[in-house]
C-alpha atoms as a PDB file:
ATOM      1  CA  UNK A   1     -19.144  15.355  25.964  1.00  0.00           C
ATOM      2  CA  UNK A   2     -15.521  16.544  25.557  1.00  0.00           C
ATOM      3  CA  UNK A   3     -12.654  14.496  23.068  1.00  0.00           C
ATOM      4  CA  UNK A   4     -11.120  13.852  26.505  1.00  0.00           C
ATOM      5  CA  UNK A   5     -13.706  11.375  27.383  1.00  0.00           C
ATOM      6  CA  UNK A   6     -14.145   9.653  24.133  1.00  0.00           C
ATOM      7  CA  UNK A   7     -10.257   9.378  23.783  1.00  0.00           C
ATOM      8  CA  UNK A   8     -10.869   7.931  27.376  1.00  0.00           C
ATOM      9  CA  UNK A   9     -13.420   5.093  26.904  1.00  0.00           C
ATOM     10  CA  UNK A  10     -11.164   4.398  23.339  1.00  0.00           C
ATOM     11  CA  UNK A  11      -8.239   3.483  25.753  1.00  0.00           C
ATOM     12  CA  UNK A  12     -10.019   1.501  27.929  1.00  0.00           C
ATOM     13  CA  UNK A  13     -11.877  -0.413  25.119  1.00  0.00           C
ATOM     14  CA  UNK A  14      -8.599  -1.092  23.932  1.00  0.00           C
ATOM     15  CA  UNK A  15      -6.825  -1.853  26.956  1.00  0.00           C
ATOM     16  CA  UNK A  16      -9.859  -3.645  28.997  1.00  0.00           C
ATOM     17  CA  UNK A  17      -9.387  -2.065  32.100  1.00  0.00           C
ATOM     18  CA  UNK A  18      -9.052   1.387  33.830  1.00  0.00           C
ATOM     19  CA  UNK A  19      -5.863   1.057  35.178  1.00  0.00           C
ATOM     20  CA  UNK A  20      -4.567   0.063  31.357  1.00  0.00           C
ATOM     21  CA  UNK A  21      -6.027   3.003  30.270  1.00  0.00           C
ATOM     22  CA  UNK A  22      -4.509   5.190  32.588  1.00  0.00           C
ATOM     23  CA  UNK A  23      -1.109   3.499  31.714  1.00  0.00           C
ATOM     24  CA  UNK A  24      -1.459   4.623  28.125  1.00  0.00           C
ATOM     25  CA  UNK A  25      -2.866   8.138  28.920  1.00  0.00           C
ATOM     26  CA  UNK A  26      -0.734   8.834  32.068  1.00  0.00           C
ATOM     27  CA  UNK A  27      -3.363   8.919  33.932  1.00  0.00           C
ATOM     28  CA  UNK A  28      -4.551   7.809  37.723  1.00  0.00           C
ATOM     29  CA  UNK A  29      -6.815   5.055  37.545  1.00  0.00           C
ATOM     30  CA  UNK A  30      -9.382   7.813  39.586  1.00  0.00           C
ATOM     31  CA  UNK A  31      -9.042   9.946  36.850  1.00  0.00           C
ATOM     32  CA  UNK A  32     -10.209   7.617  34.470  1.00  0.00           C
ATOM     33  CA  UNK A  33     -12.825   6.536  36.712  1.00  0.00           C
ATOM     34  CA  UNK A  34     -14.333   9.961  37.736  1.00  0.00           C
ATOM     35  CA  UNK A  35     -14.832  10.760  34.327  1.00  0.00           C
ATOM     36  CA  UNK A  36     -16.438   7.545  33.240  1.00  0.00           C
ATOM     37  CA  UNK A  37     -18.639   8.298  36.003  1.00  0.00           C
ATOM     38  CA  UNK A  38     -19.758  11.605  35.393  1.00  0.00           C
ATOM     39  CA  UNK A  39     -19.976  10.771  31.545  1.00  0.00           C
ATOM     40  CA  UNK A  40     -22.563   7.744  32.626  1.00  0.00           C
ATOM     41  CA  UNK A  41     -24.360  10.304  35.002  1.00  0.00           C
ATOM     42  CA  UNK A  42     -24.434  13.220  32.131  1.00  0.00           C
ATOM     43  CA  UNK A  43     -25.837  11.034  29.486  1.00  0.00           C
ATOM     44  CA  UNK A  44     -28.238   8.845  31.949  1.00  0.00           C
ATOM     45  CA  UNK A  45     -26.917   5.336  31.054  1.00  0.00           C
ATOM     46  CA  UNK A  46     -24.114   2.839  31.506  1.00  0.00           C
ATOM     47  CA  UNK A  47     -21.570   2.885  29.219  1.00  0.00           C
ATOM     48  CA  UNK A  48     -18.943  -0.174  31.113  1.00  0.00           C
ATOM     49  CA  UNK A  49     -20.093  -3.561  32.912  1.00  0.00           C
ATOM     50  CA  UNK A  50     -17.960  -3.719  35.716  1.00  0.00           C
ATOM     51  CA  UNK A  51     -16.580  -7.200  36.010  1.00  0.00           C
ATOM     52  CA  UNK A  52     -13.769  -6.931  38.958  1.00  0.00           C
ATOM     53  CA  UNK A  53     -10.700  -5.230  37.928  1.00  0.00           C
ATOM     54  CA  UNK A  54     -11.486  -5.268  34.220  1.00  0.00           C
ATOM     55  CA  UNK A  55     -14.614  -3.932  32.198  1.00  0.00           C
ATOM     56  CA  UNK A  56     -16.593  -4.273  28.728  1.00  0.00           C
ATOM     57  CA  UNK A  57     -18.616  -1.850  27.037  1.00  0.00           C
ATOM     58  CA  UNK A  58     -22.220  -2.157  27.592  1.00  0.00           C
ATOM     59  CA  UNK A  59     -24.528  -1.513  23.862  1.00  0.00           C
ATOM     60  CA  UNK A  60     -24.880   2.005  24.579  1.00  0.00           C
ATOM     61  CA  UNK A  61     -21.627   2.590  25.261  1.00  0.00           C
ATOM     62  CA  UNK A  62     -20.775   0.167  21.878  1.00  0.00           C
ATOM     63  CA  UNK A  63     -22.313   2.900  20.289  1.00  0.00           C
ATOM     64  CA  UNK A  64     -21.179   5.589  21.686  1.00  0.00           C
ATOM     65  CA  UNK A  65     -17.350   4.771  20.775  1.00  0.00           C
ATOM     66  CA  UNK A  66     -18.007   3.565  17.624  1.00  0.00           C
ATOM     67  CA  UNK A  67     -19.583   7.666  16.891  1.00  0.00           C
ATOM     68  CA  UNK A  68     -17.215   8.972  19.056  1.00  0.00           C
ATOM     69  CA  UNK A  69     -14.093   7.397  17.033  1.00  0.00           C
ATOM     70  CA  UNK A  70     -15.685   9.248  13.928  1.00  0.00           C
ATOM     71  CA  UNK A  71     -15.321  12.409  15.761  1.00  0.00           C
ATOM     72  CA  UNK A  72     -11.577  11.707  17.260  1.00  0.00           C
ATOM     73  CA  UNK A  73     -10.797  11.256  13.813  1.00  0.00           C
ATOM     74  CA  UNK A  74     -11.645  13.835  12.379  1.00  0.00           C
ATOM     75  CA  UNK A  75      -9.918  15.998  15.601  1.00  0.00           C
ATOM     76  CA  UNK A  76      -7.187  14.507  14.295  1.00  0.00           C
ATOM     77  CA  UNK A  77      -7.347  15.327  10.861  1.00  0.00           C
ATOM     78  CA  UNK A  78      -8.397  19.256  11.683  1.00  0.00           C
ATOM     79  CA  UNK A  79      -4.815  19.379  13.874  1.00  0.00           C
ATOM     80  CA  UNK A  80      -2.889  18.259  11.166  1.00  0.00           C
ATOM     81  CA  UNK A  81      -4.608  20.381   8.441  1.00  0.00           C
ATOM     82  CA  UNK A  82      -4.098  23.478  11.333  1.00  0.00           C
ATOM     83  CA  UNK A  83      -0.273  22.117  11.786  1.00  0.00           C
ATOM     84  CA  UNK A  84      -0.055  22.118   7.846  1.00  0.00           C
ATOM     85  CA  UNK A  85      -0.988  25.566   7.376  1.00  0.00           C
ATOM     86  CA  UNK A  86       0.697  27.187  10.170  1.00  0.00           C
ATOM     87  CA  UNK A  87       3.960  25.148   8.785  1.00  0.00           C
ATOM     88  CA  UNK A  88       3.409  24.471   5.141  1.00  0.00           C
ATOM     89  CA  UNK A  89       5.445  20.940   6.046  1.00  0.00           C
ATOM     90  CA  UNK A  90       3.019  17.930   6.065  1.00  0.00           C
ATOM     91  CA  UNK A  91       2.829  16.321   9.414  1.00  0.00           C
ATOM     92  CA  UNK A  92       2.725  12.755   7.884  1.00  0.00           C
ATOM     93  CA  UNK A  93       3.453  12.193   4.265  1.00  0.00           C
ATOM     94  CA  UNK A  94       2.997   8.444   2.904  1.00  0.00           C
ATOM     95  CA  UNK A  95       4.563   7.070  -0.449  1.00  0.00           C
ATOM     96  CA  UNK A  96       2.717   4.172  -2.430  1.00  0.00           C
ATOM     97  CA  UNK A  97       4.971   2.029  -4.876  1.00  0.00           C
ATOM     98  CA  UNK A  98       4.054  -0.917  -6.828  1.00  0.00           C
ATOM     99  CA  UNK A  99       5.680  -3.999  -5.671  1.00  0.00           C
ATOM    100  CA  UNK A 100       7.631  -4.513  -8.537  1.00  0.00           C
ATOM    101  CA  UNK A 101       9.573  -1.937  -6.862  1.00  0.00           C
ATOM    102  CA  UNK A 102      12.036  -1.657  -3.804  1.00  0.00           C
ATOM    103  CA  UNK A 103      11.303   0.947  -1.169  1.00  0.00           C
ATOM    104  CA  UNK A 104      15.221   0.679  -0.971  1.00  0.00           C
ATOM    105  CA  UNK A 105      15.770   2.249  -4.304  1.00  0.00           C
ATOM    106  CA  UNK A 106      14.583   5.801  -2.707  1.00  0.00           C
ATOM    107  CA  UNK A 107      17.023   6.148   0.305  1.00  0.00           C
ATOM    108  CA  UNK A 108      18.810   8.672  -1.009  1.00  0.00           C
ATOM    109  CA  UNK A 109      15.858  10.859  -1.494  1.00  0.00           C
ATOM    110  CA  UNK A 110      14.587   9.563   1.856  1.00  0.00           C
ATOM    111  CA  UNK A 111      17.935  10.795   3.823  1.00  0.00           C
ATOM    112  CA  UNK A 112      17.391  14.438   1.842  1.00  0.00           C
ATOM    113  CA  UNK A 113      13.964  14.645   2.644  1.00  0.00           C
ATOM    114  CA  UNK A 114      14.586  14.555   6.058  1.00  0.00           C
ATOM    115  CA  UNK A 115      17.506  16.679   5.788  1.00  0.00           C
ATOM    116  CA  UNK A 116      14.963  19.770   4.974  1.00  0.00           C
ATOM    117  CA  UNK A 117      12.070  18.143   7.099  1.00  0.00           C
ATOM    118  CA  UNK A 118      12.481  16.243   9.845  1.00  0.00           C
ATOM    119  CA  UNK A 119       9.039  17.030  11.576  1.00  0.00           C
ATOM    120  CA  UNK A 120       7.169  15.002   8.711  1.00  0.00           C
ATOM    121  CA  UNK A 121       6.545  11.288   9.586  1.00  0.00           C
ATOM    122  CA  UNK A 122       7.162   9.313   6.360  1.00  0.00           C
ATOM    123  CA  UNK A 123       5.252   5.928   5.472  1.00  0.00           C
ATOM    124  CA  UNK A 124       6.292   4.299   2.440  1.00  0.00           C
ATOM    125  CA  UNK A 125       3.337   1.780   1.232  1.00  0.00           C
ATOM    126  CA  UNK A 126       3.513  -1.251  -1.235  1.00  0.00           C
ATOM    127  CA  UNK A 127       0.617  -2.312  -3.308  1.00  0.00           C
ATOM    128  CA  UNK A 128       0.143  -4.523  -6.902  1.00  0.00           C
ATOM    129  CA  UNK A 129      -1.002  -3.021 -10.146  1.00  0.00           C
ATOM    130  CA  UNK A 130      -4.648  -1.575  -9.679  1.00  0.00           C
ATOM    131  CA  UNK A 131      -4.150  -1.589  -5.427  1.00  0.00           C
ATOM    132  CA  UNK A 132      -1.872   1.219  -6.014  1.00  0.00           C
ATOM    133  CA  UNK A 133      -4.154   3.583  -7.788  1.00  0.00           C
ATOM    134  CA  UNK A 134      -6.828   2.652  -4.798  1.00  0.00           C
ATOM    135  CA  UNK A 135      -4.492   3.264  -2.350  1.00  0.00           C
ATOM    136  CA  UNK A 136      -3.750   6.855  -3.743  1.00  0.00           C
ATOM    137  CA  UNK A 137      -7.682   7.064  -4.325  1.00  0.00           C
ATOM    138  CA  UNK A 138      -8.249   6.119  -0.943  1.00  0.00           C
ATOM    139  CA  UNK A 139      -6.059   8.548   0.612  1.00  0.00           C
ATOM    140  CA  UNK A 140      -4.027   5.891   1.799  1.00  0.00           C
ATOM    141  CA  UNK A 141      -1.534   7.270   0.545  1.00  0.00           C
ATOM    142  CA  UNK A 142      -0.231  10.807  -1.001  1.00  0.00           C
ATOM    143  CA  UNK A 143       1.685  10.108  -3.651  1.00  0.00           C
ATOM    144  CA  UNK A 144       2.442   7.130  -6.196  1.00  0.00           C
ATOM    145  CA  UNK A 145       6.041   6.436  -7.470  1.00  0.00           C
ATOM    146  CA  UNK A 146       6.234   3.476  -9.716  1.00  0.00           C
ATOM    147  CA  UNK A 147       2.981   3.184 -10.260  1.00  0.00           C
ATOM    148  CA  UNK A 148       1.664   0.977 -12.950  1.00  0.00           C
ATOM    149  CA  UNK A 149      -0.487   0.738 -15.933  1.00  0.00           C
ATOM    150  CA  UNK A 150      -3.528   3.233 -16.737  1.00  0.00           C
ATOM    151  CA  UNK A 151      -5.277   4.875 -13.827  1.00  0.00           C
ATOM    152  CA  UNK A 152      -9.430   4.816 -12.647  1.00  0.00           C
ATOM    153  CA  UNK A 153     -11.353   6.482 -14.494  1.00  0.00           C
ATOM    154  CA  UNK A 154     -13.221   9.558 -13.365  1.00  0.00           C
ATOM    155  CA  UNK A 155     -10.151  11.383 -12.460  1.00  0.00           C
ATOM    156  CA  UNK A 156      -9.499  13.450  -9.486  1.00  0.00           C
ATOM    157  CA  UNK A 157      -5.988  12.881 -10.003  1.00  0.00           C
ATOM    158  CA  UNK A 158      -3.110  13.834 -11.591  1.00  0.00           C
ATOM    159  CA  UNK A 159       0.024  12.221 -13.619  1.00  0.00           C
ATOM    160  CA  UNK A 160       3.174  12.112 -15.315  1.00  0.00           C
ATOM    161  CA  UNK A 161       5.048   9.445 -16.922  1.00  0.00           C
ATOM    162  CA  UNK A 162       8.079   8.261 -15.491  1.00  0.00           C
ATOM    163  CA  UNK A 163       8.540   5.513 -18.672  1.00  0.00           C
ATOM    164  CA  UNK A 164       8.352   2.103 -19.643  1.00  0.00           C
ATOM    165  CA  UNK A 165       9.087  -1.408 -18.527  1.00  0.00           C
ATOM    166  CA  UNK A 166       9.557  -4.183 -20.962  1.00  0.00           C
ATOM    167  CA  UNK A 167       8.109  -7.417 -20.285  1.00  0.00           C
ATOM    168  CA  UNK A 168       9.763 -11.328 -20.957  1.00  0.00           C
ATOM    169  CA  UNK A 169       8.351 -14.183 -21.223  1.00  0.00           C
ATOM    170  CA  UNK A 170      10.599 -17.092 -18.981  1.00  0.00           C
ATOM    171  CA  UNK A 171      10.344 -20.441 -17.668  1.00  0.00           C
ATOM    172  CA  UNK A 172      12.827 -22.821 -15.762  1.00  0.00           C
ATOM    173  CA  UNK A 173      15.225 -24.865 -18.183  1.00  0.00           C
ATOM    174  CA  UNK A 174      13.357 -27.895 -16.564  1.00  0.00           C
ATOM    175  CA  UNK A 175      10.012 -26.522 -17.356  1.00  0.00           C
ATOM    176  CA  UNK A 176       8.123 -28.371 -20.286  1.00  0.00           C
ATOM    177  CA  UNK A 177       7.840 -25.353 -22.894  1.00  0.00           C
ATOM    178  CA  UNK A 178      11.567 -24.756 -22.165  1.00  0.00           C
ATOM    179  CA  UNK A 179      12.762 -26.833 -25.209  1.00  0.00           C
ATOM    180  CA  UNK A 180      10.442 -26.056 -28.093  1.00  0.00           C
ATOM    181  CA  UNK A 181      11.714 -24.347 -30.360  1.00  0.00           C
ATOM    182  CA  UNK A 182       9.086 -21.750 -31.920  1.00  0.00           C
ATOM    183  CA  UNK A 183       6.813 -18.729 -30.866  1.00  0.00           C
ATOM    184  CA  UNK A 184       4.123 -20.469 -27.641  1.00  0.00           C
ATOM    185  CA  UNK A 185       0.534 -19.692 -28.712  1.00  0.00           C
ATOM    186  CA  UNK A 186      -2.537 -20.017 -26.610  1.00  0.00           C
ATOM    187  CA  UNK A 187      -2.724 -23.894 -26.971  1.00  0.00           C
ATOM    188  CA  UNK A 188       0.958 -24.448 -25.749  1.00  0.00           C
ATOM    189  CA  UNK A 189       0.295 -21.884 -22.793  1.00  0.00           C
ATOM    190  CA  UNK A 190      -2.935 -23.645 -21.738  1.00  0.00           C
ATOM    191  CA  UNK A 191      -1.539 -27.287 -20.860  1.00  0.00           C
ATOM    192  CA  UNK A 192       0.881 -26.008 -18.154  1.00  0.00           C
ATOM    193  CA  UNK A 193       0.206 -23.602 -15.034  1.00  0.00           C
ATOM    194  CA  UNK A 194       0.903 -19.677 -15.022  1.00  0.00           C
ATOM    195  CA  UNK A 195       2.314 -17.677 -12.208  1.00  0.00           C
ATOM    196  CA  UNK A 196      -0.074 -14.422 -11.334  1.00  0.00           C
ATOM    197  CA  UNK A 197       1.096 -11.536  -9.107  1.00  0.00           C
ATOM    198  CA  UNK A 198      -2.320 -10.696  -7.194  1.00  0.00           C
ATOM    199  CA  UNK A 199      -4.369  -7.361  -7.987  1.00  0.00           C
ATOM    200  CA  UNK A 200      -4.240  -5.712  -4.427  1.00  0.00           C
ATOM    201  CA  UNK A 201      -7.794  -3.801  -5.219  1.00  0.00           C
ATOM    202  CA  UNK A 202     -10.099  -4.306  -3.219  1.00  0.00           C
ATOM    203  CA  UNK A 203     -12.897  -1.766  -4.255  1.00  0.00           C
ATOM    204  CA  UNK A 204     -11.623  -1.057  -8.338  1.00  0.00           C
ATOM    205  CA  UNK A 205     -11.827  -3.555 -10.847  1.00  0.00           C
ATOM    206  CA  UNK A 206      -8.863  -5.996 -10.322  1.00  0.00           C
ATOM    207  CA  UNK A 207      -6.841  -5.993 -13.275  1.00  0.00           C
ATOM    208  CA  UNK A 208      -5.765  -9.519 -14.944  1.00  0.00           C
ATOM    209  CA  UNK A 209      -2.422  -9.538 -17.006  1.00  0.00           C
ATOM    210  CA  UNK A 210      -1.495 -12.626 -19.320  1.00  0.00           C
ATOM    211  CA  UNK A 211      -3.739 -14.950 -18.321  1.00  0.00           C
ATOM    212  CA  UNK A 212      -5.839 -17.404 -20.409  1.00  0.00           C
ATOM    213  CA  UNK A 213      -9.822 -18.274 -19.991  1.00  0.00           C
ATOM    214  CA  UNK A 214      -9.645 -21.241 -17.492  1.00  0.00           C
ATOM    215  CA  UNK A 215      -6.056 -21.358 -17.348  1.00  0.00           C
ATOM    216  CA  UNK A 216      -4.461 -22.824 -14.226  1.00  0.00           C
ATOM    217  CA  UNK A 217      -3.286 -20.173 -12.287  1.00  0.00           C
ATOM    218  CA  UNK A 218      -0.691 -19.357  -8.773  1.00  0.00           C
ATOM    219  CA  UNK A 219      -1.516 -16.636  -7.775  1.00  0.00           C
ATOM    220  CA  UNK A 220       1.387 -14.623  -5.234  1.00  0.00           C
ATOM    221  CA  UNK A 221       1.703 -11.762  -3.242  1.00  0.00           C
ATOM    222  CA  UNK A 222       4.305  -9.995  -5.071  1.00  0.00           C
ATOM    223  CA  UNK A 223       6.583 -10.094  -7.864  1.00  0.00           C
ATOM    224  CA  UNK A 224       9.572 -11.531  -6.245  1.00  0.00           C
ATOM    225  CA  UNK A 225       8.210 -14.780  -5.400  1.00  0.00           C
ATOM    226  CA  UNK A 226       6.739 -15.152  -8.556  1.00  0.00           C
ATOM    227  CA  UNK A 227      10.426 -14.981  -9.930  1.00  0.00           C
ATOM    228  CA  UNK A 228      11.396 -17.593  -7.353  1.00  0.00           C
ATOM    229  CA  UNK A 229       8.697 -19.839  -7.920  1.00  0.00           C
ATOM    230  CA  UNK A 230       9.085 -19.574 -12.197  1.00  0.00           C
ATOM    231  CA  UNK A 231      12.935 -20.314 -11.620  1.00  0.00           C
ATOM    232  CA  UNK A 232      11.331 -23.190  -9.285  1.00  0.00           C
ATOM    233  CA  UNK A 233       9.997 -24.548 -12.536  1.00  0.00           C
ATOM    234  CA  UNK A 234       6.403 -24.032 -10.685  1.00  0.00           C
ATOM    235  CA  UNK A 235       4.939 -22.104 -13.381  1.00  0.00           C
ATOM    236  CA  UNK A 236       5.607 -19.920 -16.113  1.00  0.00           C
ATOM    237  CA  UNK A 237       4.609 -15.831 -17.087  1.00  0.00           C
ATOM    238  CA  UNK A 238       5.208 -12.909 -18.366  1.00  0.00           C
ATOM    239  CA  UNK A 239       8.549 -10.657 -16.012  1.00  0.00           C
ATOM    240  CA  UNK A 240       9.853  -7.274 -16.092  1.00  0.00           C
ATOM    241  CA  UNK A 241      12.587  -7.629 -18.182  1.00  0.00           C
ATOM    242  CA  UNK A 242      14.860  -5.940 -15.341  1.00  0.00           C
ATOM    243  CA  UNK A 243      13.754  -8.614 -13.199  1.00  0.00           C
ATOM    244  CA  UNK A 244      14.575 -11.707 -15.259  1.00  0.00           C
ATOM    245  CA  UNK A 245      17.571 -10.697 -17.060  1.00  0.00           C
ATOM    246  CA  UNK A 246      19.965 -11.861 -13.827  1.00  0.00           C
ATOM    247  CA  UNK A 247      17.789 -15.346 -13.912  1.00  0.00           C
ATOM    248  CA  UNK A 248      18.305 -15.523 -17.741  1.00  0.00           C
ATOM    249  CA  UNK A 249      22.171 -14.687 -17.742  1.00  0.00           C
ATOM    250  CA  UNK A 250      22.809 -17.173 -15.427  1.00  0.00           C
ATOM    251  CA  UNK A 251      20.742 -20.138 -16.688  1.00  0.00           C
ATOM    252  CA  UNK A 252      18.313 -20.287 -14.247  1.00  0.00           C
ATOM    253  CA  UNK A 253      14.954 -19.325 -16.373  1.00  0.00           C
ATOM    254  CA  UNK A 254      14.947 -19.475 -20.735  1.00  0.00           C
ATOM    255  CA  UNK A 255      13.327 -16.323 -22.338  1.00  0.00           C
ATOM    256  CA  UNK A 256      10.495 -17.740 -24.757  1.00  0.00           C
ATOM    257  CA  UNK A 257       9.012 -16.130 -27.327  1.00  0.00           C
ATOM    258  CA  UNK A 258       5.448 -16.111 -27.495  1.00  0.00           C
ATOM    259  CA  UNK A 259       3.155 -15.389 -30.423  1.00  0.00           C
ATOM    260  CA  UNK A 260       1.285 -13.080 -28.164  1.00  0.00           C
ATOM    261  CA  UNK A 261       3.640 -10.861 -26.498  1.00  0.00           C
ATOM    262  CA  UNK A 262       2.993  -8.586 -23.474  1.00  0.00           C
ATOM    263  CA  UNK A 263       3.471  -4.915 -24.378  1.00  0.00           C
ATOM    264  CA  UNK A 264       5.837  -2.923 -22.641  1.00  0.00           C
ATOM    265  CA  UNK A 265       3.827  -1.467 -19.149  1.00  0.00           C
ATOM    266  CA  UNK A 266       3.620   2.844 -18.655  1.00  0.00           C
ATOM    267  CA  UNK A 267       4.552   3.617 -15.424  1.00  0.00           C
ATOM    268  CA  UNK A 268       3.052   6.648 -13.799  1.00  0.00           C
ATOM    269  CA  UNK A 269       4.159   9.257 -11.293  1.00  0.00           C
ATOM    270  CA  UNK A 270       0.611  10.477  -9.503  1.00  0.00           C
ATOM    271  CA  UNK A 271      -1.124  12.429  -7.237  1.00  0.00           C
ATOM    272  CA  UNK A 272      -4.704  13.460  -6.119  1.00  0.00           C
ATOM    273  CA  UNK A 273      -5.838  16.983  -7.816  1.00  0.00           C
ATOM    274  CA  UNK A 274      -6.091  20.088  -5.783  1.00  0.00           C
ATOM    275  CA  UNK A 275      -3.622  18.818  -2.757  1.00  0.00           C
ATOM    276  CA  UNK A 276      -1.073  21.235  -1.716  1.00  0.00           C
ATOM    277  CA  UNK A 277       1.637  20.901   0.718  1.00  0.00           C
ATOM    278  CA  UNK A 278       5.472  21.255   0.947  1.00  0.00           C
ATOM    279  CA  UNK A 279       6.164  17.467   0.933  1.00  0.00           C
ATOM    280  CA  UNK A 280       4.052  16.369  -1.786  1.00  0.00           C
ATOM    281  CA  UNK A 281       6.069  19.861  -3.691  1.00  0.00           C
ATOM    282  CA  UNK A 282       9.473  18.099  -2.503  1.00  0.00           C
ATOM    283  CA  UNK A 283       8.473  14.871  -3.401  1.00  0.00           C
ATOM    284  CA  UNK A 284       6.986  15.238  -6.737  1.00  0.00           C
ATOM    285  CA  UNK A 285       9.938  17.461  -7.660  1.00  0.00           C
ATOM    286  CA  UNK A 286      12.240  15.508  -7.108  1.00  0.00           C
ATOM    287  CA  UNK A 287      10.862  12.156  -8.896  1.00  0.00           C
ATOM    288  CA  UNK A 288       9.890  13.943 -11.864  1.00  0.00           C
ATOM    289  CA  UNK A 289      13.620  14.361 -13.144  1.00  0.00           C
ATOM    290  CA  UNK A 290      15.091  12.179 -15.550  1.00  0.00           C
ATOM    291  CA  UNK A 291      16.450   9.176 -14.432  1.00  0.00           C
ATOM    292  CA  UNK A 292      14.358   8.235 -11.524  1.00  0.00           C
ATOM    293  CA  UNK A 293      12.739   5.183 -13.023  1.00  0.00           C
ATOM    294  CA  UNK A 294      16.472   3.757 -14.384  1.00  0.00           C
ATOM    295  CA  UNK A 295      17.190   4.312 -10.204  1.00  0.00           C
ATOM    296  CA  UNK A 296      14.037   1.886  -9.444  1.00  0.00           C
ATOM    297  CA  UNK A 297      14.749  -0.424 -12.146  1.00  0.00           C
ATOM    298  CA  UNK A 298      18.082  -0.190 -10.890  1.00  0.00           C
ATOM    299  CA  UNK A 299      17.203  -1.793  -7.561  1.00  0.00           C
ATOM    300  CA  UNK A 300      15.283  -5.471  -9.506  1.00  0.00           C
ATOM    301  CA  UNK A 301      18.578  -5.774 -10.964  1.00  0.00           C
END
């Protein structure tokens, strides 16, 4: 059974027909179908119902892709590890921020980096608070700029703080806890809603930030429509301070002070232990110098 023939019956899966297949691969439709064929005679059963000009996989053949993906993969990865070596460039190099954060505020360093490697696809992924550190776990991605908070236990990566964000505590001019005047505790926060960025974890322990037991909660994607909907008077929580100081400055949310305040959030430069390569080198280089979180927090301005 060669890779040929697996990446083969993955195209036609995919495209539902031999002649779709053949599209993708630039291949003749005979091509395709000769090698089916002899595939089906090699391994003694039927691995497509014919059904006119397009096909479906019978449950052998189910099988058979869903094993045979396994081992395209990992032909995959073994070329790029090969490429890597021979080169010492990655061939694909991916970038997880938190939200909070705008891919935008790295173009400089994105119009460098391809300045001394332009044979490295770059992916630049966005997660929330614990979602990054999974991400980065996951090897989703290869390196975390902007991350957030504390990361998973057990290690197996490494990290260097970037700095600190201070947090605010805001809520729309129209919103009920806009006019009293003295520190919000638990039972003032309670009556009335909060605003919740989701936890994009899906294996690690979500994390929760500012929330009370059996509080009313809205919980959003990301951290810009939570501004939106506090200035909306939806809701009320804790911001980056970066964030809400336009909103605050120009009327459209009240800073509160709370007699629980939200301490200032560590945020984390990181990387998995024992990876080499010269665009996680570049990379890390270059957003360990000082300054690079006042250019993030530059960009939620």
């Amino acid at each position: 059974m060669s890779l040929d023939a697996l990446e083969m019956l993955d195209a036609i899966d995919r495209r539902g027909s031999f002649s779709g297949a053949g599209k993708e691969l630039h291949k003749v439709p005979s091509t395709i179908s000769y090698t089916v064929a002899k595939l089906e005679d090699d391994l003694g059963v039927q691995v497509f119902e014919r059904l006119g000009p397009r096909v479906a996989l019978t449950a052998a053949g189910q099988e058979l892709l869903k094993e045979g993906r396994h081992l395209l993969k990992a032909a995959q990865d073994l070329e790029l590890r090969v490429r890597r070596v021979a080169s010492g460039w990655e061939t694909e190099f991916s970038i997880g921020m938190d939200s909070v954060f705008s891919p935008l505020a790295l173009e400089a360093d994105i119009r460098d980096f391809y300045a001394v490697a332009d044979s490295t696809r770059l992916r630049v992924a966005l997660d929330q608070l614990t979602g990054t550190w999974e991400a980065l776990m996951e090897r989703r991605v290869d390196l975390l700029i902007g991350a957030t908070g504390d990361g998973p236990s057990g290690g197996g990566y490494v990290s260097e703080v970037m700095g600190t964000i201070e947090f605010v505590f805001a809520v729309a001019p129209s919103h009920p806890l806009a006019d009293r005047d003295r520190p919000l505790g638990k039972a003032d926060l309670h009556e009335h809603r909060a605003i919740a960025v989701a936890d994009s974890a899906r294996k690690l322990l979500p994390r929760t930030v500012g929330l009370l037991f059996g509080q009313d909660t809205l919980t959003v994607p990301d951290m810009r429509t939570k501004l939106a909907l506090q200035i909306s008077g939806l809701g009320f929580g804790f911001l980056p301070e970066p964030v809400a100081r336009g909103a605050i400055r120009a009327g459209l949310l009240v800073e509160k002070q709370v007699e629980e305040p939200r301490a200032a959030e560590t945020v984390r430069l990181a990387w998995r232990s024992g990876e080499e390569g010269a665009a996680l080198a570049w990379w890390i280089a270059r957003m360990s110098g000082q300054g690079t979180l006042g250019r993030l927090i530059a960009f939620l301005q």
